[in-house]
N, C-alpha and C. Protein backbone atom coordinates (compact mmCIF):
# COMPACT_ATOMS: atom_id res chain seq x y z
N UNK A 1 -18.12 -19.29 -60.61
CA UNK A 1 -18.54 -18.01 -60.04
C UNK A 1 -19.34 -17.24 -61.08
N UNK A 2 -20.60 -16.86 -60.91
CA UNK A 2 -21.50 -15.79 -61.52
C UNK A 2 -21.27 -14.31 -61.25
N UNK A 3 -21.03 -13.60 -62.18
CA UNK A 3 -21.20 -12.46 -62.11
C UNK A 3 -22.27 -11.44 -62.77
N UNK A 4 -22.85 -10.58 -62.69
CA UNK A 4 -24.61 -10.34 -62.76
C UNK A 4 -23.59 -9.02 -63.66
N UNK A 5 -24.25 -8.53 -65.15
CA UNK A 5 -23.63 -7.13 -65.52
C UNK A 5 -25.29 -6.74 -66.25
N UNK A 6 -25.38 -5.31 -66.68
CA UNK A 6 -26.17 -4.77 -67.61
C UNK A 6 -25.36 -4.24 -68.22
N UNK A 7 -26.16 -3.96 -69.51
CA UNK A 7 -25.44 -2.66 -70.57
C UNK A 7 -25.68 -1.14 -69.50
N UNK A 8 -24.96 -0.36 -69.95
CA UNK A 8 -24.45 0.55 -69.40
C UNK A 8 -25.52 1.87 -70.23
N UNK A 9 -26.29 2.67 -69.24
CA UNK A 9 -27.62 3.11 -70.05
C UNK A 9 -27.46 4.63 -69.52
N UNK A 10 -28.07 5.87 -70.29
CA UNK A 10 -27.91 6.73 -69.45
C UNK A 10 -26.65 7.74 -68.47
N UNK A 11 -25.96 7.41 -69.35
CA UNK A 11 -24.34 7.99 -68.56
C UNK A 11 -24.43 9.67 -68.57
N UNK A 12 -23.87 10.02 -67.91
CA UNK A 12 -23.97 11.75 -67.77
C UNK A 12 -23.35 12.20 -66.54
N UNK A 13 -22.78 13.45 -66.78
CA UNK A 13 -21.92 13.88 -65.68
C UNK A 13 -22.67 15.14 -65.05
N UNK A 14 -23.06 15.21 -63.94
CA UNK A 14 -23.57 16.89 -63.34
C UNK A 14 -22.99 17.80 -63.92
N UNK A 15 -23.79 18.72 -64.41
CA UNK A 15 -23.77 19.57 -64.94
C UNK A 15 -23.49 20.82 -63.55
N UNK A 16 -22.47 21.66 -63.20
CA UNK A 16 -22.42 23.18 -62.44
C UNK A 16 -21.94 24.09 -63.34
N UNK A 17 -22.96 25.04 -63.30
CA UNK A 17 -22.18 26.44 -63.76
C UNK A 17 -20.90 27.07 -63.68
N UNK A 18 -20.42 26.60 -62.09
CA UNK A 18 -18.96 27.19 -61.79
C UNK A 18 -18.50 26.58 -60.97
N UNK A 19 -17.07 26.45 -60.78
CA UNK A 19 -16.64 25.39 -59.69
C UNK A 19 -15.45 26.28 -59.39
N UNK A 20 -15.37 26.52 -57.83
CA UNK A 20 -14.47 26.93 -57.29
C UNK A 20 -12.82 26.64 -57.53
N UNK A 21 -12.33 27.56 -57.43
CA UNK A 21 -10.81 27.53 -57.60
C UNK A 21 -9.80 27.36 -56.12
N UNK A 22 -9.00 26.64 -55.91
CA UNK A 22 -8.47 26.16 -54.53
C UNK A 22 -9.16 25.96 -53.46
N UNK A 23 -10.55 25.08 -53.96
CA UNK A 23 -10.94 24.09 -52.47
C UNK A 23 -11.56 23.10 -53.14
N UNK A 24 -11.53 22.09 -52.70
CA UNK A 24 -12.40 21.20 -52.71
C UNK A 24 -13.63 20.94 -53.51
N UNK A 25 -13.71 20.51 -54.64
CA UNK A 25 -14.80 20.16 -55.80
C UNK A 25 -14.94 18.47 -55.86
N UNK A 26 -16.27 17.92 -55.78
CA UNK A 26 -17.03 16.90 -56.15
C UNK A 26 -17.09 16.71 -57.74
N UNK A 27 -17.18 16.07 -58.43
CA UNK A 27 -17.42 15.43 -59.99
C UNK A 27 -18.30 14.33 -59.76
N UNK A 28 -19.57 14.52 -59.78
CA UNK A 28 -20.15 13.46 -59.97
C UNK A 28 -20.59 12.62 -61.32
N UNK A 29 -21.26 11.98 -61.25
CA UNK A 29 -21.88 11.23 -62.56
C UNK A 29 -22.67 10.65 -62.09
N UNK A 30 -23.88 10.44 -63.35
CA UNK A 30 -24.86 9.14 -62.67
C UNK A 30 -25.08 8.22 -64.02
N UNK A 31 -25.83 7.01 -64.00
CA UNK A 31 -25.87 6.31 -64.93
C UNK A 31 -27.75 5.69 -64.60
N UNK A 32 -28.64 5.62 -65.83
CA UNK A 32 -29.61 4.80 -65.67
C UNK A 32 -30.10 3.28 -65.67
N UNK A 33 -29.04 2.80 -66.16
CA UNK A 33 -29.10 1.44 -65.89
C UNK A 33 -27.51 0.79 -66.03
N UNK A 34 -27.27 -0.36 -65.12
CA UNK A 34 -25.80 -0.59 -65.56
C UNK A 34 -25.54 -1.46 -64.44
N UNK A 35 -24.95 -2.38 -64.48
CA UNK A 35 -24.27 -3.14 -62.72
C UNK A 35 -22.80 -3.48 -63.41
N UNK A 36 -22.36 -3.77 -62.42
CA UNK A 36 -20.60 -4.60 -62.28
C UNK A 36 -20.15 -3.47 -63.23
N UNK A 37 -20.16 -1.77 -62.64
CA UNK A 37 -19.71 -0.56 -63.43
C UNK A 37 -17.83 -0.35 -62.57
N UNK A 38 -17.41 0.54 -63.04
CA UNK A 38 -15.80 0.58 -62.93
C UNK A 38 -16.06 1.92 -63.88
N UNK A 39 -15.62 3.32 -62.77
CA UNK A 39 -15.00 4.69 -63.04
C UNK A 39 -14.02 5.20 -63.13
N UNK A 40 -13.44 5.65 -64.28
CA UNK A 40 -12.30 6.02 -63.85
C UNK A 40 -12.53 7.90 -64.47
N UNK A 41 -12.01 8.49 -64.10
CA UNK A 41 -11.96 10.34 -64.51
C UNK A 41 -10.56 10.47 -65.04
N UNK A 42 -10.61 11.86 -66.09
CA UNK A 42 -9.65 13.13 -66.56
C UNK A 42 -10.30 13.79 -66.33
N UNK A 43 -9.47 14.66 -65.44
CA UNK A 43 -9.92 16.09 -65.08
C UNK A 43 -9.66 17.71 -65.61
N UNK A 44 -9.01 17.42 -66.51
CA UNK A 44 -8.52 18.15 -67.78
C UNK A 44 -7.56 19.29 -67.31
N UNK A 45 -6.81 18.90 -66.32
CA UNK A 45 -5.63 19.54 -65.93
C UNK A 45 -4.38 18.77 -65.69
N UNK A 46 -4.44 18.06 -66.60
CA UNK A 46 -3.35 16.67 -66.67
C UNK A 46 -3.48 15.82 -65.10
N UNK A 47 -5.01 15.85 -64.68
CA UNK A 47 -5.12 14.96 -63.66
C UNK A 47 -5.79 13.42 -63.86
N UNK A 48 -5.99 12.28 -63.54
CA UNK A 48 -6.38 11.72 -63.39
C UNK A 48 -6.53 10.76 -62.60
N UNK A 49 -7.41 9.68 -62.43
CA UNK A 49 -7.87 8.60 -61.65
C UNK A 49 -6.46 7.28 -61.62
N UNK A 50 -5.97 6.90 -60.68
CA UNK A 50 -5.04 5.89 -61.11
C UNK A 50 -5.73 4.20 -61.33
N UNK A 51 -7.09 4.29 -60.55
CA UNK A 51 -7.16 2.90 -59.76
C UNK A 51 -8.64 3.62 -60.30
N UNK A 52 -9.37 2.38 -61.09
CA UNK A 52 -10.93 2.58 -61.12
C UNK A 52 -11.42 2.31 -60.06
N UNK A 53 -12.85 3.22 -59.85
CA UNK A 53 -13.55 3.40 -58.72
C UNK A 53 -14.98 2.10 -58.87
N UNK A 54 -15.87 2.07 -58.19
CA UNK A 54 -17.39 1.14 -57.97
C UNK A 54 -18.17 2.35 -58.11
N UNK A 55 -17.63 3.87 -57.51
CA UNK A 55 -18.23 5.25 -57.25
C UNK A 55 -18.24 6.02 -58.29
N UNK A 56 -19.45 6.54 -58.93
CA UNK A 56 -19.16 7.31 -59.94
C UNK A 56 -19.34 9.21 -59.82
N UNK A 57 -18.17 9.26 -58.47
CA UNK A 57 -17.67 10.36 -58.03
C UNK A 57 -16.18 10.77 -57.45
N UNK A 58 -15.61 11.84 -57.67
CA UNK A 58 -14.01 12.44 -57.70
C UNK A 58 -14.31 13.62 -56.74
N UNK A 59 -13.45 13.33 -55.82
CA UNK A 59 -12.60 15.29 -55.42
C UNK A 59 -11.43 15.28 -55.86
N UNK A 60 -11.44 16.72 -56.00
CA UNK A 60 -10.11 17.18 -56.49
C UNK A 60 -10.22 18.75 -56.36
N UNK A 61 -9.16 19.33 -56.55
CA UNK A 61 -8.46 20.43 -56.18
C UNK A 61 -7.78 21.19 -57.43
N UNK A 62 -8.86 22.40 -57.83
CA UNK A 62 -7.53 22.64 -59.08
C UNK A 62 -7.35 24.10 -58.53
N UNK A 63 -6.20 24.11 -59.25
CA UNK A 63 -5.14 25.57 -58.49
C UNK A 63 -4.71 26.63 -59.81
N UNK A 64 -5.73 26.62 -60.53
CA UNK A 64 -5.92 27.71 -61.82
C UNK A 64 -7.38 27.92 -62.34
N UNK A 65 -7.75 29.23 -62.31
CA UNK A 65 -8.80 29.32 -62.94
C UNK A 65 -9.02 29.14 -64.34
N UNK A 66 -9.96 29.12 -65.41
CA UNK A 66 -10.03 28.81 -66.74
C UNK A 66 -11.35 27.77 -66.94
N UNK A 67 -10.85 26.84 -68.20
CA UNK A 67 -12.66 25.99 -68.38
C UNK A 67 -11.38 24.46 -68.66
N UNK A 68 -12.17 23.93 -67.96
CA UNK A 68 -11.91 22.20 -67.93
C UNK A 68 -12.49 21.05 -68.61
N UNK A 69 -12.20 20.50 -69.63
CA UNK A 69 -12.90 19.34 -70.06
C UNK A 69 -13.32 18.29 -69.22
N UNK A 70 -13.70 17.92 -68.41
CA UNK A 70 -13.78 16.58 -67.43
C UNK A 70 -14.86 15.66 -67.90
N UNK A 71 -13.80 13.77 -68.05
CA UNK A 71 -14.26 13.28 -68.83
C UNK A 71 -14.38 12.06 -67.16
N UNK A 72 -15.55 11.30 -68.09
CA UNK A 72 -16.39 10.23 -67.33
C UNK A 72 -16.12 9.01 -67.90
N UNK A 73 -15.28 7.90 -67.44
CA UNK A 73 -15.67 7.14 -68.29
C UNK A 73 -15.98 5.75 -67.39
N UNK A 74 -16.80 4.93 -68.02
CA UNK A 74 -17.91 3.92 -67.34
C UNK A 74 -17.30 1.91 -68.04
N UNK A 75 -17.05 1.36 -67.46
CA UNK A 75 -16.93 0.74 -68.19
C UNK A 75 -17.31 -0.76 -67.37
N UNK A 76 -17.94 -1.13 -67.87
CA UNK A 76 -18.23 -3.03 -67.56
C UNK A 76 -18.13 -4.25 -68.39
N UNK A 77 -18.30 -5.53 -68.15
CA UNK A 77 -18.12 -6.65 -69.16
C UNK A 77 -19.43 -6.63 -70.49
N UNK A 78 -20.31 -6.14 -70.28
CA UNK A 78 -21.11 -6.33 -71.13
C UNK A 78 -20.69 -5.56 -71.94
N UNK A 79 -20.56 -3.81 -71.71
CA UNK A 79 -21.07 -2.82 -72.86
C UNK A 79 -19.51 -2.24 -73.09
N UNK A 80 -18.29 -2.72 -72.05
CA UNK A 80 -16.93 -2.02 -72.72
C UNK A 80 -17.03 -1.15 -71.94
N UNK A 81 -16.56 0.16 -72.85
CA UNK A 81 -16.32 1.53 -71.87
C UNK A 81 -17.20 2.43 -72.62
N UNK A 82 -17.41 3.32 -72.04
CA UNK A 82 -18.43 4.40 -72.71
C UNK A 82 -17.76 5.73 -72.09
N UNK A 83 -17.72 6.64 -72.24
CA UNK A 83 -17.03 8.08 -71.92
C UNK A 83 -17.97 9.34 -72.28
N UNK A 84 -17.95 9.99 -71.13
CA UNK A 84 -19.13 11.34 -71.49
C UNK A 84 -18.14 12.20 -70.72
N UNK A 85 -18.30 13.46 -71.55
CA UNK A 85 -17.73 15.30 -71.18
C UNK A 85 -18.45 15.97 -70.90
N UNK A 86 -17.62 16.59 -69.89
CA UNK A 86 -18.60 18.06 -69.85
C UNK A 86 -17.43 19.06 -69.74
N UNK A 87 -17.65 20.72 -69.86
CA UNK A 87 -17.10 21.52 -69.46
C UNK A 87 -17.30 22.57 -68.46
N UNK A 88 -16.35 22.50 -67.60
CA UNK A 88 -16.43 22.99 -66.34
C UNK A 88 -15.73 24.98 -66.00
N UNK A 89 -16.35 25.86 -65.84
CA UNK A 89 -15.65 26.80 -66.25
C UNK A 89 -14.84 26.92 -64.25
N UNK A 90 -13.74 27.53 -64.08
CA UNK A 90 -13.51 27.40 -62.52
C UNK A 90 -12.90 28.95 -62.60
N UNK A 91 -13.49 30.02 -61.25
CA UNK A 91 -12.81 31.32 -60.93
C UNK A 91 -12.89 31.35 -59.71
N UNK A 92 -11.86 31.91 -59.51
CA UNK A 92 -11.72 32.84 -58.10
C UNK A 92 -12.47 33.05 -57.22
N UNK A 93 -12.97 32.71 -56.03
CA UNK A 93 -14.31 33.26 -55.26
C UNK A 93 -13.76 35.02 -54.83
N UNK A 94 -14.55 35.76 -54.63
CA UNK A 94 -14.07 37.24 -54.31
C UNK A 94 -12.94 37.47 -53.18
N UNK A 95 -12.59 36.00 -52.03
CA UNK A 95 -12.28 36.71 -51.05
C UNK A 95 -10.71 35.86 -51.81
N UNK A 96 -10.45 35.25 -52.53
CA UNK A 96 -9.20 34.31 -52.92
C UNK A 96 -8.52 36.00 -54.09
N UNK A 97 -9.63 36.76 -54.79
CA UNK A 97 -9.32 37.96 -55.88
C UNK A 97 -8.62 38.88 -54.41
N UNK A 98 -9.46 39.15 -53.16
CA UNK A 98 -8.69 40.29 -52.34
C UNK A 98 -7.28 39.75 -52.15
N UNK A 99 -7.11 38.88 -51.58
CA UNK A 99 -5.77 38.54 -51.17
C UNK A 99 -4.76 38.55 -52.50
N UNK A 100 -5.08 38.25 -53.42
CA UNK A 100 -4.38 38.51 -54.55
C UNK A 100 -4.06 40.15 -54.75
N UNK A 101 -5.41 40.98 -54.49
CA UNK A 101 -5.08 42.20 -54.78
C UNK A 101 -4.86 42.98 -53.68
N UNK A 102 -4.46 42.18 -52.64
CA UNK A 102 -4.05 43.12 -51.14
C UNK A 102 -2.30 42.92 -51.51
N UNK A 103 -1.74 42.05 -52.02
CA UNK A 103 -0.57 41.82 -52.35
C UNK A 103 -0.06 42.71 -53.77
N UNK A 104 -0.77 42.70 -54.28
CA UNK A 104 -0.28 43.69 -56.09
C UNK A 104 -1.54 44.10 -56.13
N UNK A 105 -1.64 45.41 -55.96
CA UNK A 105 -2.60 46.36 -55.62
C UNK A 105 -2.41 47.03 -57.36
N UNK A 106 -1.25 46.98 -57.66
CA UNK A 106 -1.46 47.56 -59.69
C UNK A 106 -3.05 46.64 -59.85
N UNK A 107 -2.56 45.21 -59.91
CA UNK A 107 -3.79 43.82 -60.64
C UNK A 107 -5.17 45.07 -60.06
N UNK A 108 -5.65 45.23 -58.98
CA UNK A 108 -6.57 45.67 -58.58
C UNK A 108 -7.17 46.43 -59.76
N UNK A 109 -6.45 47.92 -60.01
CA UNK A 109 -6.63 49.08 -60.84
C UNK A 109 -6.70 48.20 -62.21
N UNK A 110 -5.94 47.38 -62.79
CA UNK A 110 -6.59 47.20 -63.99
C UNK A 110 -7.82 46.09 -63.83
N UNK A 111 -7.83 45.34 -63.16
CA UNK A 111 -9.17 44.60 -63.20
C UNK A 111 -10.40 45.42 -63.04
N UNK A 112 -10.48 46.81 -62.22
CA UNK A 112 -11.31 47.47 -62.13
C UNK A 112 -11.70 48.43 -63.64
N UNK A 113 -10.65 48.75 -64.29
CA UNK A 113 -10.83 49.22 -65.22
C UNK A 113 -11.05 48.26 -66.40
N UNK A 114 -10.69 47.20 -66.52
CA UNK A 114 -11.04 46.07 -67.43
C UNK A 114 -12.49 45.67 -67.36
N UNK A 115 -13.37 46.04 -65.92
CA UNK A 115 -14.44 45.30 -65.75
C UNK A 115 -15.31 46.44 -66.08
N UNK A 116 -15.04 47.94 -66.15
CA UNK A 116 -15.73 48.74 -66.25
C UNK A 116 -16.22 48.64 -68.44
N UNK A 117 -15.01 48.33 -68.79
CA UNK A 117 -15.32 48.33 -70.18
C UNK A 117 -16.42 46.82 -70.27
N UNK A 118 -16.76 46.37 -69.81
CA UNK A 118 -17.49 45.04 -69.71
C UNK A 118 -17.04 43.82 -69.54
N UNK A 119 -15.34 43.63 -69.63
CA UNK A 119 -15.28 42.61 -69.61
C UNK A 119 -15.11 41.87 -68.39
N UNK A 120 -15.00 40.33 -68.09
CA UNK A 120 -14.72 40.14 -67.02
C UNK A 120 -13.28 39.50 -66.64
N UNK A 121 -13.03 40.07 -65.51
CA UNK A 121 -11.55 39.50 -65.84
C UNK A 121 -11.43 37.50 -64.63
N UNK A 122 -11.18 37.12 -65.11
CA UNK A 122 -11.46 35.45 -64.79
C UNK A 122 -9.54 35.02 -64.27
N UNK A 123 -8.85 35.68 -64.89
CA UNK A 123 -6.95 35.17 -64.74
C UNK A 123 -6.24 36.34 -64.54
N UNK A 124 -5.83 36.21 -63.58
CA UNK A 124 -4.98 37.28 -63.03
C UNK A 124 -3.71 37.17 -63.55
């Protein structure tokens, strides 16, 4: 039996500015050259892949805002494994902050006053 591989060329993970907090997020990756590839992910919330993928894409669900390391890693018979990071920052969309602050209406008053001095508030 023949099996056809390349070295593994070009690895990189999409780059987003922000990724939502309690729904549904994509992780992609792409690669420029490479065959007979095998994905597996850390999602830097003590999650990971159990079973390598052919797909060099993840959903997942994280249920805290903050910044995420999420790692890529690529691996075939020719070139081994190769691993690329990125960091992912994840907040609150506005309507997930009301319901938080329709319930503890204090959080409200200081986030408003926290945001007035400039900062932003990201963790409730």
């Amino acid at each position: 039996m023949y099996s056809a591989s390349e070295r593994i060329l070009g690895l990189s993970l999409d780059k987003r500015d922000r990724l939502p907090v309690l729904e549904p997020v994509t992780i992609s990756g792409s690669m420029v050259n490479g065959l007979n590839v095998t994905f597996t992910f850390k999602l830097g919330d003590g999650s990971e892949t159990l079973e390598p993928s052919e797909e060099p894409q993840i959903r997942h669900i994280y249920d805290q805002p903050g910044s995420y390391v999420v790692s890529m890693e690529a691996t075939n018979p020719i070139t081994g494994s190769i691993t690329v990071s990125e960091v992912g920052m994840l907040k609150f969309k506005d309507q997930t902050r009301k319901i938080v602050f329709d319930h503890f209406p204090n959080i409200e008053k200081r986030a408003e006053n926290t945001m007035r001095r400039g900062v932003y508030l990201t963790n409730i």
